[in-house]
C-alpha atoms as a PDB file:
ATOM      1  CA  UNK A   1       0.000   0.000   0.000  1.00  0.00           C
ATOM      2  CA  UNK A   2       1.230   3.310  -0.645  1.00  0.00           C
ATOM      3  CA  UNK A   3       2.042   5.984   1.798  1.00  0.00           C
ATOM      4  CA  UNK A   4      -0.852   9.051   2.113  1.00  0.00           C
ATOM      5  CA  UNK A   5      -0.214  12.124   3.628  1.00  0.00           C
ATOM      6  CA  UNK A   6      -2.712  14.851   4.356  1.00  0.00           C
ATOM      7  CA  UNK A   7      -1.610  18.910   3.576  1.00  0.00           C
ATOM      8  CA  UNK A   8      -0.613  20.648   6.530  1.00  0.00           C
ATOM      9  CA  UNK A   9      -0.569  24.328   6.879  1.00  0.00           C
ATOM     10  CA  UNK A  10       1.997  25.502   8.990  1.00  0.00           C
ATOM     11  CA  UNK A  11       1.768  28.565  11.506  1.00  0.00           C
ATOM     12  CA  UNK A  12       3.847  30.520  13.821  1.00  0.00           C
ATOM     13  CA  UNK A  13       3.920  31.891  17.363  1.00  0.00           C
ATOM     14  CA  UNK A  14       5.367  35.421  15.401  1.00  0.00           C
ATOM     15  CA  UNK A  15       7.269  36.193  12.177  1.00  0.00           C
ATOM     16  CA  UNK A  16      10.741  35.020  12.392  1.00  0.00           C
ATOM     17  CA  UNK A  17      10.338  32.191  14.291  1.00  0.00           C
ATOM     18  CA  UNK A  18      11.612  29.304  11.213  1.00  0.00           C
ATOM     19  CA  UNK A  19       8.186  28.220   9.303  1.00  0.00           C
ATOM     20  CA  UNK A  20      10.141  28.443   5.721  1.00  0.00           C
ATOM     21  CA  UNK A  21      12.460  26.430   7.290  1.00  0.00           C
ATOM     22  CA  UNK A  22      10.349  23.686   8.901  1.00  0.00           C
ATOM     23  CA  UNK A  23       7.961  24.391   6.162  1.00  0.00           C
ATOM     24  CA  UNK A  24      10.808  22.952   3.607  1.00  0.00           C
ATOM     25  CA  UNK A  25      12.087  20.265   6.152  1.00  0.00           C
ATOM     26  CA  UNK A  26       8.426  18.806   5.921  1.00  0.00           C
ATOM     27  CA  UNK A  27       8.741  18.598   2.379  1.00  0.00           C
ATOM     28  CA  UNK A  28      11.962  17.177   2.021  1.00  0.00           C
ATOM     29  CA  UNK A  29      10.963  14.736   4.901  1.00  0.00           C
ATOM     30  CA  UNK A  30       7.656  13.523   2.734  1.00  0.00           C
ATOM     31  CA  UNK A  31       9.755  12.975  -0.356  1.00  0.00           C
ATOM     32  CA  UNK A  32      12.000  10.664   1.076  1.00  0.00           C
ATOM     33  CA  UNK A  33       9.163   8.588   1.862  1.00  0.00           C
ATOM     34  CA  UNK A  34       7.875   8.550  -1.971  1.00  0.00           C
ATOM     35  CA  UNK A  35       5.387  11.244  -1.870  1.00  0.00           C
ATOM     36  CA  UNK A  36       4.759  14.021  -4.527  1.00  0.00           C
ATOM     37  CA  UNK A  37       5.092  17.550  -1.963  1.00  0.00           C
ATOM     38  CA  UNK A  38       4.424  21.111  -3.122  1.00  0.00           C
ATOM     39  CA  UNK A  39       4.748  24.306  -0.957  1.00  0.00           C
ATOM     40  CA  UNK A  40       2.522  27.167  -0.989  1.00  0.00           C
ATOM     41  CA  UNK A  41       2.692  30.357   0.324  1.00  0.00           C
ATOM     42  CA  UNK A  42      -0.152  32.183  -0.100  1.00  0.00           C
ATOM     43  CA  UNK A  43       0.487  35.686   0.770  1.00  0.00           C
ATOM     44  CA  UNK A  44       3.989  37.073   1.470  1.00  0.00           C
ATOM     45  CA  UNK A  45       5.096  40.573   2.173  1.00  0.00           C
ATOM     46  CA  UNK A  46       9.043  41.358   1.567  1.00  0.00           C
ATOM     47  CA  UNK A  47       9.436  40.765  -1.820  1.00  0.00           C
ATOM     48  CA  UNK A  48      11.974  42.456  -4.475  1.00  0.00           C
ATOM     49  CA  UNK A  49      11.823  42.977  -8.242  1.00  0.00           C
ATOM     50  CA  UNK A  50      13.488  40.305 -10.059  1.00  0.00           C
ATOM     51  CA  UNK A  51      12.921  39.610 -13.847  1.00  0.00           C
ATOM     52  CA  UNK A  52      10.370  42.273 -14.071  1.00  0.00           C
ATOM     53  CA  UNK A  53       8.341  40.931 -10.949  1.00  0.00           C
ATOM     54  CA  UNK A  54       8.066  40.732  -7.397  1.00  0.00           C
ATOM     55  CA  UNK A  55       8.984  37.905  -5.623  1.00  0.00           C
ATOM     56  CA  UNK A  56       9.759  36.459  -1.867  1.00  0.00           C
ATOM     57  CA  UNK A  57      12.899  34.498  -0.655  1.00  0.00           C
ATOM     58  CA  UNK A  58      10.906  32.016   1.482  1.00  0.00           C
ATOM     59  CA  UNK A  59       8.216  31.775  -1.719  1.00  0.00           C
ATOM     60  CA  UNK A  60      11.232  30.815  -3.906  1.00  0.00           C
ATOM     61  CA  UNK A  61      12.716  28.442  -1.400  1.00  0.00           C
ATOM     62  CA  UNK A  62       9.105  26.829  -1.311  1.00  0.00           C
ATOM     63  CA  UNK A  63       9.218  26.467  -5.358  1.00  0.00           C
ATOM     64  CA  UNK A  64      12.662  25.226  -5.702  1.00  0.00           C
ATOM     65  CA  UNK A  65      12.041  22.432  -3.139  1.00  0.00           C
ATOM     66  CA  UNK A  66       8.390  21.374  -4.575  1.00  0.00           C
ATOM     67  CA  UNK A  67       8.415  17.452  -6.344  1.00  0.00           C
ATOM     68  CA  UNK A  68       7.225  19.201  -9.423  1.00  0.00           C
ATOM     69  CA  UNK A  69       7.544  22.346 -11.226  1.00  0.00           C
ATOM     70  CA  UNK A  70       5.391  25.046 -10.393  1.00  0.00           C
ATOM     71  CA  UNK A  71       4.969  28.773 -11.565  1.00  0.00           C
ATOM     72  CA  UNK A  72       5.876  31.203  -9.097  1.00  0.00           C
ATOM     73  CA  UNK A  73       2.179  32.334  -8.863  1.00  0.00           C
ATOM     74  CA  UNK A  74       1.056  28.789  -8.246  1.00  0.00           C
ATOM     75  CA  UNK A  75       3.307  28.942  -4.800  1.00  0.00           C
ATOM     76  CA  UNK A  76       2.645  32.398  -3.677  1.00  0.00           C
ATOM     77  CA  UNK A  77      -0.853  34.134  -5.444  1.00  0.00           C
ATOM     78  CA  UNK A  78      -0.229  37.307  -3.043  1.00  0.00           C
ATOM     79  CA  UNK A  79       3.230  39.004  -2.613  1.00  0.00           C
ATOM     80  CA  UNK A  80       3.525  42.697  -1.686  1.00  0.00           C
ATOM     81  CA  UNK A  81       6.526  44.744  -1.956  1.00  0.00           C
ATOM     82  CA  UNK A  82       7.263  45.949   1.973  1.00  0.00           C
ATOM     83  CA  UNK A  83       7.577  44.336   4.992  1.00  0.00           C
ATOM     84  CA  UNK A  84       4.361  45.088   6.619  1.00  0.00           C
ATOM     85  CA  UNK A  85       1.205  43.611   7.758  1.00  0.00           C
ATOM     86  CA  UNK A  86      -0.286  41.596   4.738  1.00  0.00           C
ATOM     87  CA  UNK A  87      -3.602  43.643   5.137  1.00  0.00           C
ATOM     88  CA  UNK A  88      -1.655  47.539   5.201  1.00  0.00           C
ATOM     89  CA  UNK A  89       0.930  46.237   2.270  1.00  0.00           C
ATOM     90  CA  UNK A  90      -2.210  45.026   0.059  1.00  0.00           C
ATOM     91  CA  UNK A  91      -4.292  48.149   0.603  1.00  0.00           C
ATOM     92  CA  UNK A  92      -1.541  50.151  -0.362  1.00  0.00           C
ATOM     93  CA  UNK A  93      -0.936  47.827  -3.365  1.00  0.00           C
ATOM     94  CA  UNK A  94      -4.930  48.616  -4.261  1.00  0.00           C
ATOM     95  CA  UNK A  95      -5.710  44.991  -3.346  1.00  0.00           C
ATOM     96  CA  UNK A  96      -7.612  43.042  -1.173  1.00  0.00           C
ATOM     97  CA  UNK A  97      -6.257  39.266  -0.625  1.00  0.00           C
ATOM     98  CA  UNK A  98      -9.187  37.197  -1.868  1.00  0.00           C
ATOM     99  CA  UNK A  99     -10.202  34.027   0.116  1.00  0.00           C
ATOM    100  CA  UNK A 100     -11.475  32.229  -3.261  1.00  0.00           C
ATOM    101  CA  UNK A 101      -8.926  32.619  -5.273  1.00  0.00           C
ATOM    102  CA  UNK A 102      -6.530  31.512  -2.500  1.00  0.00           C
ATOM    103  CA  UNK A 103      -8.973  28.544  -2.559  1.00  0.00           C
ATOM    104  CA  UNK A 104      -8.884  27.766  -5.989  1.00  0.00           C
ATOM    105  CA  UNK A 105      -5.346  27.492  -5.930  1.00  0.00           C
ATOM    106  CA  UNK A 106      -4.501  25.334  -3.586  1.00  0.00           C
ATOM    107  CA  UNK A 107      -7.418  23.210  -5.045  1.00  0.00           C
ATOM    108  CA  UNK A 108      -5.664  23.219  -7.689  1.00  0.00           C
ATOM    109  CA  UNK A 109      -1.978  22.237  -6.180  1.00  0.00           C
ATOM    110  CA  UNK A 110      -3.633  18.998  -4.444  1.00  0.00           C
ATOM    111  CA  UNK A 111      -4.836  18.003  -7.574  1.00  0.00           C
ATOM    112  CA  UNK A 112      -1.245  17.096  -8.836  1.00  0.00           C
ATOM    113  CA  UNK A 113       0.278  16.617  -5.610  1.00  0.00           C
ATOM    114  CA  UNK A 114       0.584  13.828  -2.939  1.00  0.00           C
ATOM    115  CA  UNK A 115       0.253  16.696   0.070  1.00  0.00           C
ATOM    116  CA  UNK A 116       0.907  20.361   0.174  1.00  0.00           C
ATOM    117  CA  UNK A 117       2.485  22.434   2.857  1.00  0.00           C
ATOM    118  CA  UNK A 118       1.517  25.124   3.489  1.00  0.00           C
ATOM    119  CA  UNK A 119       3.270  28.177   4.808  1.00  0.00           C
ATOM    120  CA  UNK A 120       0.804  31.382   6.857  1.00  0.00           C
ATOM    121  CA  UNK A 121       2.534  34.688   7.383  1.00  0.00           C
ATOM    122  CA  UNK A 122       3.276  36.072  10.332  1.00  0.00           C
ATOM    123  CA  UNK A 123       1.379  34.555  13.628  1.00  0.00           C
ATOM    124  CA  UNK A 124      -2.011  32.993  13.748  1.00  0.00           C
ATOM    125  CA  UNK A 125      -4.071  35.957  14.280  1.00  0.00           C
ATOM    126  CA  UNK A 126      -2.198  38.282  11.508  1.00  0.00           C
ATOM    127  CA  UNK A 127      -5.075  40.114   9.016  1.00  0.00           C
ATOM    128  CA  UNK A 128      -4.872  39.266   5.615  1.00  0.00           C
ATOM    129  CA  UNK A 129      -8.273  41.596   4.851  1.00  0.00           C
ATOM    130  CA  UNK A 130     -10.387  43.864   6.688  1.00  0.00           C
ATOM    131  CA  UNK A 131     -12.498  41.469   8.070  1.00  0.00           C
ATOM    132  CA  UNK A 132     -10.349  37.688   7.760  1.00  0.00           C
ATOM    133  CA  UNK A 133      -6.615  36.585   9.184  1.00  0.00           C
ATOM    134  CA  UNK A 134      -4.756  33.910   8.960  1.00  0.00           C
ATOM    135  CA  UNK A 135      -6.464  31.868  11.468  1.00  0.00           C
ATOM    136  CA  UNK A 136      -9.610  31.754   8.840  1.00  0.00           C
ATOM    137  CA  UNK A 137      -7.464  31.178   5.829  1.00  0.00           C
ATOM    138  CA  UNK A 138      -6.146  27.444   7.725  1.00  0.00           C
ATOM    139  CA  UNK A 139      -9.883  26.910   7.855  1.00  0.00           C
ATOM    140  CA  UNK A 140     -11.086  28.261   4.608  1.00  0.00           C
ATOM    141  CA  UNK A 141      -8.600  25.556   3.219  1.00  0.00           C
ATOM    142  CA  UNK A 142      -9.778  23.199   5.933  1.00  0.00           C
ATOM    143  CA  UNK A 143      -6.472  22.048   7.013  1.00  0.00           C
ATOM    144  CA  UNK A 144      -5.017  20.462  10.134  1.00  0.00           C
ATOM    145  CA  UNK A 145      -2.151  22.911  11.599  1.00  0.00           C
ATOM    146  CA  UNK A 146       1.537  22.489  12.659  1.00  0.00           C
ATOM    147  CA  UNK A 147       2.643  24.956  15.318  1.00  0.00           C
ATOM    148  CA  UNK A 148       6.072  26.497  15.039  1.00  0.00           C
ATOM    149  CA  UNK A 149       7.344  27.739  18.630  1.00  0.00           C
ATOM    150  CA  UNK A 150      10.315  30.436  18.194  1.00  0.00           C
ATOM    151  CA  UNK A 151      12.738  29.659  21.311  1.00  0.00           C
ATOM    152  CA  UNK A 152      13.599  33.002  22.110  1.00  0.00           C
ATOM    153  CA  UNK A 153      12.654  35.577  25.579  1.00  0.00           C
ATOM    154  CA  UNK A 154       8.348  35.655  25.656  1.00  0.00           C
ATOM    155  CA  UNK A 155       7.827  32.501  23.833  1.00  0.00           C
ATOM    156  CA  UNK A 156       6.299  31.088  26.603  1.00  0.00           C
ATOM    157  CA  UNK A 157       3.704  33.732  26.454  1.00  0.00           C
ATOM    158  CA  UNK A 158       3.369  33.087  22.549  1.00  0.00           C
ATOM    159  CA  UNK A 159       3.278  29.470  22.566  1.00  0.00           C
ATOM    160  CA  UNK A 160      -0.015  29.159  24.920  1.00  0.00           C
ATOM    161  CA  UNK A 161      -2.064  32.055  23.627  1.00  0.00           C
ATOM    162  CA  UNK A 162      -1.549  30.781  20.124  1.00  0.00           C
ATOM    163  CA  UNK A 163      -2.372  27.589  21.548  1.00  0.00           C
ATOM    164  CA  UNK A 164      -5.437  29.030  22.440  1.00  0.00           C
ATOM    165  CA  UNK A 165      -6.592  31.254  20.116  1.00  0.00           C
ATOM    166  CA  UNK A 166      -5.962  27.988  17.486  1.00  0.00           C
ATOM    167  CA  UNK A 167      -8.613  25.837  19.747  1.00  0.00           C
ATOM    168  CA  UNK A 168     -10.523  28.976  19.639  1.00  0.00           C
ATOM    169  CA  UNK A 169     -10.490  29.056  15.815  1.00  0.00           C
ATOM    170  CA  UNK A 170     -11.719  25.292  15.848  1.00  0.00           C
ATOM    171  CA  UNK A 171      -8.376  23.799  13.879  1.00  0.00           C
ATOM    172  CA  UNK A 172      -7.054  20.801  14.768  1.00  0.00           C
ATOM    173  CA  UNK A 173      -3.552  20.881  15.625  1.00  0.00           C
ATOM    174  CA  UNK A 174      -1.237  17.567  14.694  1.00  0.00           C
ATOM    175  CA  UNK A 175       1.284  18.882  17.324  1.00  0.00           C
ATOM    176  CA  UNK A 176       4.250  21.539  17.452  1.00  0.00           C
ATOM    177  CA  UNK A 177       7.994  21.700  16.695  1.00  0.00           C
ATOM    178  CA  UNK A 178      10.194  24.489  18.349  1.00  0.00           C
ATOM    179  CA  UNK A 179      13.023  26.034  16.767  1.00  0.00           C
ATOM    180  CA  UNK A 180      16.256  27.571  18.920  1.00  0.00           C
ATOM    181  CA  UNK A 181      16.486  31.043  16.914  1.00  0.00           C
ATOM    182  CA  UNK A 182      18.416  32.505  19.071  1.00  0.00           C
ATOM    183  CA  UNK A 183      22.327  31.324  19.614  1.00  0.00           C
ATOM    184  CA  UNK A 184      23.002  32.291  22.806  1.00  0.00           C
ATOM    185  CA  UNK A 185      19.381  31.149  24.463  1.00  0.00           C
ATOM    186  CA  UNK A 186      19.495  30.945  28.411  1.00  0.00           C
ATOM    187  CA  UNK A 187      17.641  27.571  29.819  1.00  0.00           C
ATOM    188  CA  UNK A 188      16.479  26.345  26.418  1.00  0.00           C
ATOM    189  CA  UNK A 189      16.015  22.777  27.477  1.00  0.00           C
ATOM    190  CA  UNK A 190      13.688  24.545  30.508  1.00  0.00           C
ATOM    191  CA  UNK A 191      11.812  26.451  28.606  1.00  0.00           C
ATOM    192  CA  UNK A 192      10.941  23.046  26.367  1.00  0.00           C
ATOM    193  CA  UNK A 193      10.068  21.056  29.235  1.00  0.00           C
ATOM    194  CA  UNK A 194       7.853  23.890  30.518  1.00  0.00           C
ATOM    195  CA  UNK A 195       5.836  23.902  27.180  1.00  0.00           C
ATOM    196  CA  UNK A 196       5.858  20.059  26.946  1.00  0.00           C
ATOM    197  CA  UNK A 197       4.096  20.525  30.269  1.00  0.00           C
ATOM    198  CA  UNK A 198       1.695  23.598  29.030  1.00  0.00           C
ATOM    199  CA  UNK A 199       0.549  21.978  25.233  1.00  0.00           C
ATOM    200  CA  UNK A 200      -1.126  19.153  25.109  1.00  0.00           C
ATOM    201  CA  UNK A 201      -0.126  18.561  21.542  1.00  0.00           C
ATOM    202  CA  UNK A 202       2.478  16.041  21.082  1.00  0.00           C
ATOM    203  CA  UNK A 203       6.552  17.889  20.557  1.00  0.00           C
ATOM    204  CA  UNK A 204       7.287  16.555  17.133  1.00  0.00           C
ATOM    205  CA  UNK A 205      11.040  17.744  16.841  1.00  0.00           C
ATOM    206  CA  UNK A 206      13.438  20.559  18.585  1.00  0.00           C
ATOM    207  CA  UNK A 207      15.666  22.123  16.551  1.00  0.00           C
ATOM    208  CA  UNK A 208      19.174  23.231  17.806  1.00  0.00           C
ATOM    209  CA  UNK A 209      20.348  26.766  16.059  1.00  0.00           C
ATOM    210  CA  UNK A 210      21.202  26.816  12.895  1.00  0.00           C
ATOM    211  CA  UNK A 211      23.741  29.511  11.264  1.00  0.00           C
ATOM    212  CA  UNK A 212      23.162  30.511   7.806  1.00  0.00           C
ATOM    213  CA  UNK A 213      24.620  27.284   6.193  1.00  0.00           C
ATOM    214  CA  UNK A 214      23.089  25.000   8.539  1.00  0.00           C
ATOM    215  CA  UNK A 215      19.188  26.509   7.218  1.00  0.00           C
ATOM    216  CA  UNK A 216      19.839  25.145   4.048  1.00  0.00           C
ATOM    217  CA  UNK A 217      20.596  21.413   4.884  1.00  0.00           C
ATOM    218  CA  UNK A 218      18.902  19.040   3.532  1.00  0.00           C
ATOM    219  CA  UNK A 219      17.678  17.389   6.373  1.00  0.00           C
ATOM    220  CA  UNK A 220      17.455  18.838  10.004  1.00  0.00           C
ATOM    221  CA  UNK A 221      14.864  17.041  11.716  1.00  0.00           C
ATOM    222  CA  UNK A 222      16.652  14.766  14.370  1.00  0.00           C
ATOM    223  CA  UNK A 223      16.396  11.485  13.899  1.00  0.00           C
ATOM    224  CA  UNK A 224      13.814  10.567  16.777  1.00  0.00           C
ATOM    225  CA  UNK A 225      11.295  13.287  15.305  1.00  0.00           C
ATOM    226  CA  UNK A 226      11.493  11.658  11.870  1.00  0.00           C
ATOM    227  CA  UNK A 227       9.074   8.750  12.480  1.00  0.00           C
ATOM    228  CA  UNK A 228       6.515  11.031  14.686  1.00  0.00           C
ATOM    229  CA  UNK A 229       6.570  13.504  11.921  1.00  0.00           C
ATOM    230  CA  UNK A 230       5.870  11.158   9.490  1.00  0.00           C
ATOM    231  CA  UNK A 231       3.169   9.405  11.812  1.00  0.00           C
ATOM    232  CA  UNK A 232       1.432  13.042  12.609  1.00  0.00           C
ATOM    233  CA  UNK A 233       0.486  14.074   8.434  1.00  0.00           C
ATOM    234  CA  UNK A 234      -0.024  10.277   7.681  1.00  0.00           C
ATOM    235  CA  UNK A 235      -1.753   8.810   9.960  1.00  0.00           C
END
């Protein structure tokens, strides 16, 4: 029997906090066990001009690491020139980030994929619009959420009320992974244990800091988080 994976959309406790990075990880993960992975980011602020259009470092990271080719605005529908608040940069782009067409293509995307990841913007209860965020776009595309924790000072604050405010939203959550973004982090392994006490979603890998170099490995889940990875999106 062949493997199955479900799509996963994959949020933070705050920008900066590694989702391209575990976002990719997943992907690389699920095509070592056979399956046909895509990324998509569908709205990304911080983009730069490059062959006559705008385009986003983590969207292009997402696109270069996808089983198949995609075009770029397959992968990322919504990209906005400065690094603001997806709601403020599209208003003063003159556009409003549309639900449907968001929708439409991911629809799209699963129809010639295995699973896709992914990626939000920002934390859980960014605005995309004047009246949705990013908590509604997980559930517009009725998708089962991974929780990236940022190890740094006030994540312990971050980590529970996104916990909350994702229970709030009515998501399910197939567990959380925490990333050490900081080098120099005081009581890390504390901080961990206090969370594995706090969420009662199942820790699916910790991830030491990585310098530039390290980011771009091919594979940085440890090896015990491998199997409960896998377990979590195919299960």
């Amino acid at each position: 029997m062949s493997l199955k994976a479900r799509s996963v959309f994959v949020t933070g406790t705050d920008t900066g906090v590694g989702k391209t990075i575990v976002s990719v990880a997943l992907m690389r993960l699920l095509q070592s066990a056979g399956l046909k992975v895509v990324g998509m980011k569908p709205v990304a602020t911080g983009a730069c001009w490059q062959d006559g259009r705008l385009v986003n470092d983590d969207a292009l990271l997402l696109q270069a690491s996808a089983s198949i080719r995609l075009d770029y605005n397959q992968v990322n529908p919504f990209v906005f020139e400065p690094p603001v608040a997806p709601h403020i940069a599209a208003k003063k782009a003159g556009q409003e980030i549309d639900f449907r067409h968001l929708c439409r293509v991911y629809e799209e995307l699963a129809e010639v994929a295995d699973c896709v990841v992914v990626e939000g913007v920002g934390g859980w209860e960014v605005p995309l619009n004047e009246g949705q965020r990013v908590a509604d776009l997980a559930r517009a595309l009725n998708l089962p959420v991974l929780l990236v924790v940022g190890l740094r000072l006030g994540c312990l604050n971050h980590a529970l009320l996104t916990q909350r405010a994702i229970k709030n939203s009515g998501v399910s959550c197939l567990g959380w992974i925490v990333n050490q973004i900081e080098r120099d982090f005081l009581f890390s392994a504390e901080n961990i244990e206090t969370l594995e006490n706090s969420l009662n979603w199942p820790l699916l890998a910790a991830l030491p800091f990585y310098d530039e170099r390290g980011r771009k490995a091919q594979n940085i889940f440890p090896i015990w988080a491998k199997d409960k990875i896998l377990h979590a999106l195919c299960s």
